[in-house]
Structure formats: structure tokens, C-alpha cells
N, C-alpha and C. Protein backbone atom coordinates (compact mmCIF):
# COMPACT_ATOMS: atom_id res chain seq x y z
N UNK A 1 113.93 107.33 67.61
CA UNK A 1 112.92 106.32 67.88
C UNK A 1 113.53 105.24 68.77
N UNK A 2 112.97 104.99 70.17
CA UNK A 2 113.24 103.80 70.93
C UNK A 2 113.00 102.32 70.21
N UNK A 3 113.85 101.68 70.15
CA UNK A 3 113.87 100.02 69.37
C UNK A 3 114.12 98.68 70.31
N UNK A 4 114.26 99.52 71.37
CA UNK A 4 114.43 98.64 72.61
C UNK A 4 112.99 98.04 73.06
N UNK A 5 112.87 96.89 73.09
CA UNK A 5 111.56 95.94 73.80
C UNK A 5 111.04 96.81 74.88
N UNK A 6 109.72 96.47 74.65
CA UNK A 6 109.57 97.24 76.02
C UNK A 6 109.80 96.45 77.48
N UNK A 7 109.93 96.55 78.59
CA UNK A 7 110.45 95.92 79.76
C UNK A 7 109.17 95.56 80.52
N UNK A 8 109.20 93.85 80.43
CA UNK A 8 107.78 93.36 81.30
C UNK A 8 108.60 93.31 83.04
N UNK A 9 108.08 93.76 83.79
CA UNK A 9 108.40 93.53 84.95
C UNK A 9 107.44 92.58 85.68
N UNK A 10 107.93 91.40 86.28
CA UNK A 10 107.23 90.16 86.78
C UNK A 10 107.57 90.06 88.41
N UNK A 11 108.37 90.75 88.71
CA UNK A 11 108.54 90.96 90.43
C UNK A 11 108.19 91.56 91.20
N UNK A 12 106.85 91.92 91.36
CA UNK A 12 106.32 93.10 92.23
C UNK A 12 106.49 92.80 93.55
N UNK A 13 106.54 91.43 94.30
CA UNK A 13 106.53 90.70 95.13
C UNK A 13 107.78 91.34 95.98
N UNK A 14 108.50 91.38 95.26
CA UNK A 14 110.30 91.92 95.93
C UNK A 14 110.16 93.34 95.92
N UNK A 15 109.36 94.50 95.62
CA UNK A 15 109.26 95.56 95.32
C UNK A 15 107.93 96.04 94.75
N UNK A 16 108.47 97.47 94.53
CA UNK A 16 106.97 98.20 94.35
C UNK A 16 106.79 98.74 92.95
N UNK A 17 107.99 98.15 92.46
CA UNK A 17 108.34 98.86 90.69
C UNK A 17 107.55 98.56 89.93
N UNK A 18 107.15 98.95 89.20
CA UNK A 18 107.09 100.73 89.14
C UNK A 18 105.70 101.59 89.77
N UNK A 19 106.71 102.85 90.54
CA UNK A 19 105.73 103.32 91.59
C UNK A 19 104.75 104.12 90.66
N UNK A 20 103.71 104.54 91.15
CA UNK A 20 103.00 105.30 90.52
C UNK A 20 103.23 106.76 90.36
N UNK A 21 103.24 107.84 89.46
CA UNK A 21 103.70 109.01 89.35
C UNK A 21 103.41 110.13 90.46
N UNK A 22 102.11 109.79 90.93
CA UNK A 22 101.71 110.28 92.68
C UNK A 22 102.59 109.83 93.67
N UNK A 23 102.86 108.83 93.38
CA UNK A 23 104.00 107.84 94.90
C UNK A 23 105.09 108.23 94.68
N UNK A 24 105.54 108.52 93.76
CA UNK A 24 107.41 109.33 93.49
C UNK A 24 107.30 110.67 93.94
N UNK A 25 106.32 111.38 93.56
CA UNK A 25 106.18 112.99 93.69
C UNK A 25 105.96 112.80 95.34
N UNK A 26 105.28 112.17 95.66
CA UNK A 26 105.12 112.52 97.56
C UNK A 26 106.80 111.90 98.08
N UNK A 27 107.67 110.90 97.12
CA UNK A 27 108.56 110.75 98.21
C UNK A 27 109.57 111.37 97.90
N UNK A 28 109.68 111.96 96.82
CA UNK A 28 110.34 113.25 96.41
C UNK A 28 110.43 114.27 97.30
N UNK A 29 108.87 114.66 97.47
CA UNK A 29 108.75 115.74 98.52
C UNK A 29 109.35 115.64 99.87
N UNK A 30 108.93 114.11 100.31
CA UNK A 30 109.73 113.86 101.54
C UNK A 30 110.96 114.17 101.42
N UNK A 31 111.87 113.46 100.45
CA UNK A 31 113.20 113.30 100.90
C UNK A 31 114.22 114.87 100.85
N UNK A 32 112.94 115.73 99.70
CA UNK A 32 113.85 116.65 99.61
C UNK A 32 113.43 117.93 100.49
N UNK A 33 112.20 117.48 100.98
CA UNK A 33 111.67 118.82 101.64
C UNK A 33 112.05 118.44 102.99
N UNK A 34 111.47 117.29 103.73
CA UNK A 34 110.72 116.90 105.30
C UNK A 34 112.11 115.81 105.77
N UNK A 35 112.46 114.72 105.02
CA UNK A 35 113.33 114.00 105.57
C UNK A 35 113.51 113.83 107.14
N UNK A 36 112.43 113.77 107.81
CA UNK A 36 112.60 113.78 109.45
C UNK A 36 111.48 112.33 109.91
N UNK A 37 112.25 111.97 110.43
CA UNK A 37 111.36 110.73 111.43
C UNK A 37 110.41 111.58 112.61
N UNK A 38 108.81 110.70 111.98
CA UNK A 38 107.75 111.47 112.53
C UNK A 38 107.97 110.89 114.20
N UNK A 39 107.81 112.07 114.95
CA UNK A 39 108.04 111.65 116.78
C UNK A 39 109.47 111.69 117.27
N UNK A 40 109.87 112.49 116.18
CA UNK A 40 111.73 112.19 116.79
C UNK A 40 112.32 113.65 117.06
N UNK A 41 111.05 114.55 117.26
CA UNK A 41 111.39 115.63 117.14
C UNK A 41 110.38 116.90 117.47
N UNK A 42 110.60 118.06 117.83
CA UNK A 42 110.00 118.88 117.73
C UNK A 42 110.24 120.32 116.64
N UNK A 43 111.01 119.99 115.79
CA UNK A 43 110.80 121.13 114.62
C UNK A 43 109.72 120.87 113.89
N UNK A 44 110.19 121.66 112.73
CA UNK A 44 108.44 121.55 112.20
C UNK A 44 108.68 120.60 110.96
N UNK A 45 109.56 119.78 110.24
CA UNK A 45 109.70 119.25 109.89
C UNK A 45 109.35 117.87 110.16
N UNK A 46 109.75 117.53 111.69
CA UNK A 46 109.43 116.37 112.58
C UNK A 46 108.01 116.38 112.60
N UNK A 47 107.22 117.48 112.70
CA UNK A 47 105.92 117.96 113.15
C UNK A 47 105.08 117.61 112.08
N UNK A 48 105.90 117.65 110.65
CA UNK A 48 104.87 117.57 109.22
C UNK A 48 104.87 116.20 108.63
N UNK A 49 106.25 115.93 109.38
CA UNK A 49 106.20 113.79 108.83
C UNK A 49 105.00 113.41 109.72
N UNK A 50 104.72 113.58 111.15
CA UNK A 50 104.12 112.73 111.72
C UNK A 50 102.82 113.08 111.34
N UNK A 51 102.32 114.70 111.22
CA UNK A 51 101.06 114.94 110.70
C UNK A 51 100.95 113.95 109.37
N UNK A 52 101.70 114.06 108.33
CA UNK A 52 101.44 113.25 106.93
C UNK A 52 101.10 111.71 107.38
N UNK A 53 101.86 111.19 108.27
CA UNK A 53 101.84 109.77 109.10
C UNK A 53 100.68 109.78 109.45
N UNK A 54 100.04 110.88 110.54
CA UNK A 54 98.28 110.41 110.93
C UNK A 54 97.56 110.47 110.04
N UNK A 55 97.75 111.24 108.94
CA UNK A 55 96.81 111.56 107.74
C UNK A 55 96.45 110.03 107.03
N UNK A 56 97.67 109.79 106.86
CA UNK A 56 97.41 108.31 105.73
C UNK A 56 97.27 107.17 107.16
N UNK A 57 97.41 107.26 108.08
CA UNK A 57 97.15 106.50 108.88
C UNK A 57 95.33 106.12 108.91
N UNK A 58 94.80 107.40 108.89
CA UNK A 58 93.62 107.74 109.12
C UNK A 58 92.86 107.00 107.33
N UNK A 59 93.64 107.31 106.67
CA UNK A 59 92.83 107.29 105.12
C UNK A 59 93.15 105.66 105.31
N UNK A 60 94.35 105.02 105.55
CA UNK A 60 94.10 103.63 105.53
C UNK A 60 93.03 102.73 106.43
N UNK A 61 92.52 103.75 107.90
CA UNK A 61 91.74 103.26 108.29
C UNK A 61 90.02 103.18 108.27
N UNK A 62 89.92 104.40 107.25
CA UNK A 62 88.81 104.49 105.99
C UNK A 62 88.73 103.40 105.25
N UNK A 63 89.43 103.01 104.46
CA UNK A 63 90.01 102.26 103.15
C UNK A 63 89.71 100.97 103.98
N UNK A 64 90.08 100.37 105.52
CA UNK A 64 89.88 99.31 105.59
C UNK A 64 88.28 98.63 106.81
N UNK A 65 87.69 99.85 106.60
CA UNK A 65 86.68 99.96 107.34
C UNK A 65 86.45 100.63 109.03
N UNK A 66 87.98 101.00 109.12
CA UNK A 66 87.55 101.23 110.77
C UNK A 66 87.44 102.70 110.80
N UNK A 67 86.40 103.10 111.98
CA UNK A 67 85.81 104.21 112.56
C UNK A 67 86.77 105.15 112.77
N UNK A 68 87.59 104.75 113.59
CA UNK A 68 88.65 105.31 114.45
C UNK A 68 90.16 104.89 113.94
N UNK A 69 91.31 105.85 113.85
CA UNK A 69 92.51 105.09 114.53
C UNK A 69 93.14 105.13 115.75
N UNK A 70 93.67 103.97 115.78
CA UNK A 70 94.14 103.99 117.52
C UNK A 70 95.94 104.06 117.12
N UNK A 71 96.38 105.37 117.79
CA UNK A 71 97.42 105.54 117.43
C UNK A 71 98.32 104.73 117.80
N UNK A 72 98.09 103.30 118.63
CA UNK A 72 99.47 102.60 118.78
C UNK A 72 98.93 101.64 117.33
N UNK A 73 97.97 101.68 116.82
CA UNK A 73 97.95 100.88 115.45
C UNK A 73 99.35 101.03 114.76
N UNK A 74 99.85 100.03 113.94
CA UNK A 74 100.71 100.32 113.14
C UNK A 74 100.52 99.26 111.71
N UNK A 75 100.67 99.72 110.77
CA UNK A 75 100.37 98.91 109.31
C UNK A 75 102.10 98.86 109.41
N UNK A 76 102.44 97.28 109.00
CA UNK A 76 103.66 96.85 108.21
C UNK A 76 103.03 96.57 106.77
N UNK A 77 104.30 96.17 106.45
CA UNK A 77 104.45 95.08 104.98
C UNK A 77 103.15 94.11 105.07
N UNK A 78 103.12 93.08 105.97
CA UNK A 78 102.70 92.03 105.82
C UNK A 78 101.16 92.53 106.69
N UNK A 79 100.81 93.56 107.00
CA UNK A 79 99.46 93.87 107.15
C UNK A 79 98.40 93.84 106.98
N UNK A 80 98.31 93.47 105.28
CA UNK A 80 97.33 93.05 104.43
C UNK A 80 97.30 91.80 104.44
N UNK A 81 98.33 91.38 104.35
CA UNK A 81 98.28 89.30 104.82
C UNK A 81 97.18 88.76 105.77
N UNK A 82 97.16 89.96 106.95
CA UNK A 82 96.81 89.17 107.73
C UNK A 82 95.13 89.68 108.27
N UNK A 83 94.62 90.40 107.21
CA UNK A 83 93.57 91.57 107.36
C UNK A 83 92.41 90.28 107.00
């Protein structure tokens, strides 16, 4: 039996802890399957980061109302700040 408190985490601000069980399994997959910088390449590895890259590129530009993405778009960190 665990007797240890359970752990409030109050810093999300500095981080993303704790990721969600979907968000570990996709960067899992990355790091252990794809590990390639999307556009830095022509294998097919290079080929499947950048496809995964337009994909969520595209779903974030659902999610924030726009029609289209314009591929020099780029979402940072502070993206939502300024939305």
C-alpha cells in the first residue's frame, strides 16, 4: 500500500507536467520510431515528422477557427498569448 501523500503539482507555467497519457504515447513514438526534424530531409522518416507537423498544424488551425493553413504559419509557446 502507497502511504506517501499524494503530489499536488502547482507549476504548470514552467512545464507541461503531467502530460496526458495520449501526449507521452505520441512522443514516445517520435523519439523511438521518427526522431527526424520535419524538412531536414528526404527519407521517410524526415517525410513522416513533417507530414505529422502539417497534420496538427492543420487540426490547430480548425481548433482556432481558420479555413486554411498557410505553411509559413508557425505556433510557438507564447501563441496563445497573443491569439
Amino acid at each position: 500500500m502507497n502511504t506517501a501523500p499524494r503530489r499536488l503539482y502547482m507549476d504548470n507555467a514552467a512545464t507541461s507536467f503531467p502530460k496526458p497519457p495520449g501526449v507521452m504515447a505520441a512522443m514516445q513514438h517520435y523519439a523511438a520510431e521518427l526522431g527526424a526534424s520535419p524538412g531536414r530531409g528526404a527519407y521517410a522518416e524526415a517525410r513522416e515528422s513533417g507530414r505529422l507537423m502539417n497534420e496538427c498544424r492543420g487540426r490547430i488551425a480548425q481548433l482556432i477557427g481558420r479555413m486554411r493553413v498557410n505553411p509559413s504559419t508557425s505556433f510557438s509557446p507564447s501563441t496563445p498569448l497573443i491569439l
